[in-house]
Protein backbone atom coordinates (compact mmCIF):
# COMPACT_ATOMS: atom_id res chain seq x y z
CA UNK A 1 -9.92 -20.84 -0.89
CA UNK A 2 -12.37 -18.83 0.89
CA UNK A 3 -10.87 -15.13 2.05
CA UNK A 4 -11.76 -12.44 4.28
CA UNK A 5 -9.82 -8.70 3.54
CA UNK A 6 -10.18 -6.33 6.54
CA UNK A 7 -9.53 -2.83 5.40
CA UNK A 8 -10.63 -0.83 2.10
CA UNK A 9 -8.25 2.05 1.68
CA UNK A 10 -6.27 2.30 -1.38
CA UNK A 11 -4.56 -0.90 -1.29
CA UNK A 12 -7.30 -3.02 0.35
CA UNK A 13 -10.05 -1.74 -2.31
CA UNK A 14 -7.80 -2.51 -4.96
CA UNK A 15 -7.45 -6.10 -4.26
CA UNK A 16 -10.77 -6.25 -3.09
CA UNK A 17 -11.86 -5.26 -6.76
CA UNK A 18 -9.90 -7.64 -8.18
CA UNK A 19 -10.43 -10.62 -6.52
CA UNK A 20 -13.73 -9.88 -6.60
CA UNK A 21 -14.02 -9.58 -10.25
CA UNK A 22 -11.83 -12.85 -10.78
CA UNK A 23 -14.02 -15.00 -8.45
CA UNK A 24 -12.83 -15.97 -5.71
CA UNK A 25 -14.82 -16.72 -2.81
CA UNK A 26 -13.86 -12.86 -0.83
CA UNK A 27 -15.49 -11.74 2.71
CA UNK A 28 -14.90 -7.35 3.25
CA UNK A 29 -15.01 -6.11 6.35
CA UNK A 30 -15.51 -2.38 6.29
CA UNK A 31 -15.64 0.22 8.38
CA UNK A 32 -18.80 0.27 9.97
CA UNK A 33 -22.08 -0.21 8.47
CA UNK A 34 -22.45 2.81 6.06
CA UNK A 35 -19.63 2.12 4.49
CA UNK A 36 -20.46 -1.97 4.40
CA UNK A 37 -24.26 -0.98 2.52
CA UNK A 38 -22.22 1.24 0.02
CA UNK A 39 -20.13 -1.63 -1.11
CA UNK A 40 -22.87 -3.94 -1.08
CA UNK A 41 -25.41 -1.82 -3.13
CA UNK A 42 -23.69 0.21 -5.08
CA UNK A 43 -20.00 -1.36 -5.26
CA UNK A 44 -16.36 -0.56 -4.82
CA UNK A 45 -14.88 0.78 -8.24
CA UNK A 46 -11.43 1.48 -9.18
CA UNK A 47 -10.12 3.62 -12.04
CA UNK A 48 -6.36 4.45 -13.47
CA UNK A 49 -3.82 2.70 -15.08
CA UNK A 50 -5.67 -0.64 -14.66
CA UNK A 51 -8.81 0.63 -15.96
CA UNK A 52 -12.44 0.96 -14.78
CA UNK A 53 -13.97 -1.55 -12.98
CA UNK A 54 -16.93 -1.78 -10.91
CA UNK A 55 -17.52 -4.54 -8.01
CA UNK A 56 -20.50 -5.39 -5.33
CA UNK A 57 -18.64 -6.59 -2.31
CA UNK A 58 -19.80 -8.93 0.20
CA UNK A 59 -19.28 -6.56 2.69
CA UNK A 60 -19.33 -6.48 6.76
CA UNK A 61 -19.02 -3.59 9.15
CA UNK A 62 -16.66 -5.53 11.16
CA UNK A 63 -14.83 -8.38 12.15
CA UNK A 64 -17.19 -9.38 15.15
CA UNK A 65 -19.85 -10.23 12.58
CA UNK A 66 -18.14 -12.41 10.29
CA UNK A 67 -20.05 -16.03 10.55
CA UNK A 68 -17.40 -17.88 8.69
CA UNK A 69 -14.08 -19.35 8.99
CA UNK A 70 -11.56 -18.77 6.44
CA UNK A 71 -8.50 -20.04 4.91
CA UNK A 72 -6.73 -17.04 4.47
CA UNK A 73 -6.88 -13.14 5.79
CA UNK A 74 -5.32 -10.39 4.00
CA UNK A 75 -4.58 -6.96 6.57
CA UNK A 76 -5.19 -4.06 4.88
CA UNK A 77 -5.86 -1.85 8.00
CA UNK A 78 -3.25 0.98 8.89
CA UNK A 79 -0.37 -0.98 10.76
CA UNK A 80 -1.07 -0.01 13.98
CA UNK A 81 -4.77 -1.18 14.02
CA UNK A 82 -3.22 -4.82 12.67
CA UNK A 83 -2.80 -6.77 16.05
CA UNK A 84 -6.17 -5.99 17.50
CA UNK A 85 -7.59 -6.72 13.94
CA UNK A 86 -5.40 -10.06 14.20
CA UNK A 87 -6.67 -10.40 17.64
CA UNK A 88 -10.67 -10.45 16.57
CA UNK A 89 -10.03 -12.77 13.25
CA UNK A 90 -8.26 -16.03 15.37
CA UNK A 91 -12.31 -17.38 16.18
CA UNK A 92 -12.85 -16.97 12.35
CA UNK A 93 -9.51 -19.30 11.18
CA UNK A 94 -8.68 -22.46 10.77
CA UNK A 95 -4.88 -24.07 12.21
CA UNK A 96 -4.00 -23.81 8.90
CA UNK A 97 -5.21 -20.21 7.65
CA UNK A 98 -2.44 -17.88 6.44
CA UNK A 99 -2.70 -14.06 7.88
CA UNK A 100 -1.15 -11.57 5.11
CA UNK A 101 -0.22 -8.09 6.12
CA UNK A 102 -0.73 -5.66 3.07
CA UNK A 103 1.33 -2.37 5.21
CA UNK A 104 3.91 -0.71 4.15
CA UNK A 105 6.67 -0.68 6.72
CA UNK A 106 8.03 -3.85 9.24
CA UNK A 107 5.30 -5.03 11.27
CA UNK A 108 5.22 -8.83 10.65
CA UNK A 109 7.12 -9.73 14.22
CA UNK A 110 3.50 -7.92 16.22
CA UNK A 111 1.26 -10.22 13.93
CA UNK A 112 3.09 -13.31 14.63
CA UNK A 113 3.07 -12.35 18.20
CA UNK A 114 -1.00 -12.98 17.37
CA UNK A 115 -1.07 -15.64 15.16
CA UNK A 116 2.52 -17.35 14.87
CA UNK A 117 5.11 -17.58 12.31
CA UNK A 118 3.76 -20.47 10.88
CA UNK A 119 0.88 -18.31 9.98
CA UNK A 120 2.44 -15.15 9.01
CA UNK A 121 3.05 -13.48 5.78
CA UNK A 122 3.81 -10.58 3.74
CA UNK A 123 2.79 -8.36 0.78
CA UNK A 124 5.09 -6.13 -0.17
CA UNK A 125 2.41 -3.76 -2.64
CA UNK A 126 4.64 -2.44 -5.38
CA UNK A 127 1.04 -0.54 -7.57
CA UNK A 128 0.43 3.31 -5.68
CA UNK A 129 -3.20 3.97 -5.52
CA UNK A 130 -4.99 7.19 -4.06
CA UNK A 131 -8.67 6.80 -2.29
CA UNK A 132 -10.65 9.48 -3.73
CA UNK A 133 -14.14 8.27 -1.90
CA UNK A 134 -15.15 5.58 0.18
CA UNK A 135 -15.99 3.36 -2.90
CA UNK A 136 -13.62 5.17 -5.44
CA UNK A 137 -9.61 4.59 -5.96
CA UNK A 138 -7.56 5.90 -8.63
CA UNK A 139 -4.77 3.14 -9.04
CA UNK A 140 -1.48 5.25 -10.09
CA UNK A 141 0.62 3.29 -10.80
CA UNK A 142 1.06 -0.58 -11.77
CA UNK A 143 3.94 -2.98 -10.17
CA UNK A 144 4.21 -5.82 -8.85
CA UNK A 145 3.78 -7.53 -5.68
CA UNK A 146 6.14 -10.37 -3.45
CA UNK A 147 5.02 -12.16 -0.66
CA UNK A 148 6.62 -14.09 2.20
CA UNK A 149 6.24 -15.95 4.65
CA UNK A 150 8.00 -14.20 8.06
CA UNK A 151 10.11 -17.87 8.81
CA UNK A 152 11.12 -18.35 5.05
CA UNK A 153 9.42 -21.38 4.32
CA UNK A 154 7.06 -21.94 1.75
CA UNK A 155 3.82 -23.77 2.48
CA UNK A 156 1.12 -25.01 -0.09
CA UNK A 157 -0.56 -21.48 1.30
CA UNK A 158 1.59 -19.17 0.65
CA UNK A 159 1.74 -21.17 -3.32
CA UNK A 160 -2.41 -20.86 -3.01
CA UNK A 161 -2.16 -17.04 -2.39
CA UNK A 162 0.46 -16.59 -5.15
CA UNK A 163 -1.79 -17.82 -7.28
CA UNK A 164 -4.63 -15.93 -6.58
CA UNK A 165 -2.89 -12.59 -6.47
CA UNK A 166 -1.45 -13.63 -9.92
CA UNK A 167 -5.14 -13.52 -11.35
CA UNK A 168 -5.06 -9.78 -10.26
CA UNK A 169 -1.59 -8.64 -10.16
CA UNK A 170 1.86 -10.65 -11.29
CA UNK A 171 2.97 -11.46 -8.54
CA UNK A 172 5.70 -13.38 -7.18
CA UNK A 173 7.00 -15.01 -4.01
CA UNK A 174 10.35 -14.41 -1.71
CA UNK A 175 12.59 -16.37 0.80
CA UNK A 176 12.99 -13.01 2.70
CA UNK A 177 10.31 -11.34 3.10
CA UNK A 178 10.95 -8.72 5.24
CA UNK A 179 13.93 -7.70 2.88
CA UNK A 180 11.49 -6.50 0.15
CA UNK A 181 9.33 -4.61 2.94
CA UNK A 182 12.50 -2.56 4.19
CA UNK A 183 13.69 -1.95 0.63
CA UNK A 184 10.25 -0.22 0.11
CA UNK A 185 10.50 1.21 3.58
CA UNK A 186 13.78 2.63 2.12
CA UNK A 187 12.67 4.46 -0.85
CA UNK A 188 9.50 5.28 0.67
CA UNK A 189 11.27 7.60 3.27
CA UNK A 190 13.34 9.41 0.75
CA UNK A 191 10.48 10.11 -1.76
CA UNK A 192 8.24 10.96 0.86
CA UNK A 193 10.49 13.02 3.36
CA UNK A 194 11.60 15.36 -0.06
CA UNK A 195 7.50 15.77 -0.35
CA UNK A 196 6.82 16.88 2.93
CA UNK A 197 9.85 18.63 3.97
CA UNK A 198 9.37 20.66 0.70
CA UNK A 199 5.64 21.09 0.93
CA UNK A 200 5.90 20.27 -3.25
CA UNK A 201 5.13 17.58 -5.01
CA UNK A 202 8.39 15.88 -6.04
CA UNK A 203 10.17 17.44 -8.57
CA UNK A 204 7.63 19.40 -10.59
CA UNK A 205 10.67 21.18 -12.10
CA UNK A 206 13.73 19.35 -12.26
CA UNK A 207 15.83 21.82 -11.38
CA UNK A 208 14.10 22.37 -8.38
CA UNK A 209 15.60 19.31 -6.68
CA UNK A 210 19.04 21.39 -6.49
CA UNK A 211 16.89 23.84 -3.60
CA UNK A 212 16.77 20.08 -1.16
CA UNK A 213 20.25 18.84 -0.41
CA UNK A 214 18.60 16.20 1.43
CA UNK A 215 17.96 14.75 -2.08
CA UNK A 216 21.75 14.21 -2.59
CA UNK A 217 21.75 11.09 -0.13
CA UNK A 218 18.64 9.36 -1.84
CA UNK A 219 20.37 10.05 -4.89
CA UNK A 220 23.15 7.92 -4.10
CA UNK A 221 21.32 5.55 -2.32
CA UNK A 222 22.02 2.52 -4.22
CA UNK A 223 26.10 3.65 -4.66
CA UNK A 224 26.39 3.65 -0.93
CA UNK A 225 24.72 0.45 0.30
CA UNK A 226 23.25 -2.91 -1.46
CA UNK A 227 19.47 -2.06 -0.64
CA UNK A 228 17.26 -3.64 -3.17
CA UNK A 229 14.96 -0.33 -3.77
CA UNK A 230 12.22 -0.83 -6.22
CA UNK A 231 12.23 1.37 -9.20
CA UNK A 232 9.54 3.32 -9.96
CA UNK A 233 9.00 3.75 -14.14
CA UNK A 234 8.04 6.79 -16.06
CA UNK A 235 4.64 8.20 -15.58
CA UNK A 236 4.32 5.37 -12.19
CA UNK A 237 3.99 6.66 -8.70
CA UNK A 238 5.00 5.11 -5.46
CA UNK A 239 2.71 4.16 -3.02
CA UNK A 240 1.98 7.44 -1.67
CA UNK A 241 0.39 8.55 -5.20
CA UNK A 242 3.14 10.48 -6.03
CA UNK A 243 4.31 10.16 -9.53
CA UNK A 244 7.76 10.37 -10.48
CA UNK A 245 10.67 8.93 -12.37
CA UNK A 246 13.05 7.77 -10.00
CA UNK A 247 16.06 5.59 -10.45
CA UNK A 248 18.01 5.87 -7.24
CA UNK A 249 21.74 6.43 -8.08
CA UNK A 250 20.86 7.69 -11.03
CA UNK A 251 18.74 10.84 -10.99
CA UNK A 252 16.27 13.02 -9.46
CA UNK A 253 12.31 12.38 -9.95
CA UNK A 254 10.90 14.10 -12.83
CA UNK A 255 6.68 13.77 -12.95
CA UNK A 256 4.39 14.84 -10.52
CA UNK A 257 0.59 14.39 -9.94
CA UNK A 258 -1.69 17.28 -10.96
CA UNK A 259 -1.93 19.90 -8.59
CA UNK A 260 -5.73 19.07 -8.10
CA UNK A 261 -4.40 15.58 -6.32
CA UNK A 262 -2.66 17.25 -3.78
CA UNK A 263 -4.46 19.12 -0.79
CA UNK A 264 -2.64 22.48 -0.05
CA UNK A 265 -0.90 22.96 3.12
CA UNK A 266 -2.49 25.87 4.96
CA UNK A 267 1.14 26.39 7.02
CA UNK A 268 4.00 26.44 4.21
CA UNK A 269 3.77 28.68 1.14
CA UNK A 270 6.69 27.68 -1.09
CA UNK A 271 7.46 31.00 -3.09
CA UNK A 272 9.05 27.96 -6.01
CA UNK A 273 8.72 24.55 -6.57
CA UNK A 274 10.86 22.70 -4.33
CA UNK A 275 12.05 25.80 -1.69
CA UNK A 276 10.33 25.68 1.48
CA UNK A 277 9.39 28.87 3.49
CA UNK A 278 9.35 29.57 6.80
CA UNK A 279 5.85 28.97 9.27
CA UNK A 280 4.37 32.30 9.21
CA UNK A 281 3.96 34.09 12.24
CA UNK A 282 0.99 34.55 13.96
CA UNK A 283 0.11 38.38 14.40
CA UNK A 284 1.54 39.86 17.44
């Protein structure tokens, strides 16, 4: 199954790494050329909970100069980039290929627009990962991933890519796709809103999750409505970076990352973990 990955953030240098190290037959297309040599010469590594690993990539500084045609394309551009990137791989696929978006969020319905449902999946990335230089991510946490096709079926494809992804990552494969995405889409926007509302990292102190009464709803999150939220274990993170212990329904986060992971807001000066302050006030 030869593959092509457009994007090498966090996620997309992750699973870059790893397929990469397990074989297969992987085309990167970076972001410009600088970035392409880097991978090339002195390789993509990854560190954290998965451990150190260090990968040359064939890498390209775009999608106009590919040269091949490919069975499968993973996405692993920001979301709004994804149709144009869509757009630019159709002359490099086959009627067959399978496109994979790797965003967070619900953006399958603008790349089937591109490519068709018969051609569109999912990855719903359940691992948090933080880029710490072009050729460096710090995987935070380890989950697993689902994929999905966007019509429900399940071709020989979307089998081929579970496969794959299971030398990596367990991984596993859903009848509703966009289900898992919105569940993640869920918790994401609690964890996250708390973070930046709060200008703290979540729940450094316990207690200080009493000074956010926002944090009331996402505690009772899974009471209120049947959303399948993914659970984030002790010492984890979500896919922000973030770490936490979160159950929702059943208690407020409890870990956070070290203060050096977090880049200090030059706006909000919370006077305690958890209480936000008011803008200051530019001098009359």
């Amino acid at each position: 199954m030869k593959v092509v990955l457009v994007g090498t953030g966090s996620i997309g240098g992750t699973i870059a790494v790893l397929l990469q190290e397990h074989g297969h037959d992987l085309d990167v297309v970076a972001h410009g050329e600088e970035k392409a040599k880097l991978f090339r010469e002195e390789g993509f590594r990854l560190t954290g909970v998965y451990g150190d690993h260090c990968q040359r990539l064939h890498a390209y500084p775009s999608v106009s100069a590919l040269t091949d045609t490919y069975d499968l394309a993973l996405i692993a551009t920001k979301y709004q980039q994804m149709p144009d990137v869509a757009r630019e791989l159709l002359p490099h696929l086959k009627d067959t290929s399978l496109v994979a978006s790797l965003q967070n969020g619900l953006c399958l319905d603008m790349l089937s627009e591109v490519v068709g449902d018969e051609r569109t999946a999912g990855v719903m990335i359940g691992f948090g990962a933080t880029q710490l230089e072009p050729n460096l991510v710090e995987v935070t946490a380890s989950a697993e991933l689902v994929i999905g096709m966007l019509d429900g079926s399940e071709p020989p494809a979307l089998k081929q890519l579970c496969s794959m992804l299971n030398d990596c990552l367990p991984t596993k494969t859903t009848t509703d796709i966009n289900a898992k995405l919105y569940s993640k889409l869920v918790f994401n926007s609690v964890i996250n809103a708390m973070a930046a509302v709060t200008n703290a990292p979540v729940a450094a102190d316990p207690r200080s999750v009493r000074a956010v009464p926002a944090h009331r709803a996402g505690g009772r999150l899974r009471q209120r409505a049947p959303v399948d939220a993914p659970v984030v274990g002790e010492g984890q993170a979500n896919g922000s970076g973030y770490h936490e212990r979160v159950h929702l329904g059943e208690g407020p986060g409890t870990r956070c990352p070290d203060a050096g992971q977090r880049q200090p807001d030059r706006h909000h000066q919370g006077d305690r973990v958890g209480r936000p302050t008011a803008l200051r006030q530019k001098p009359s």
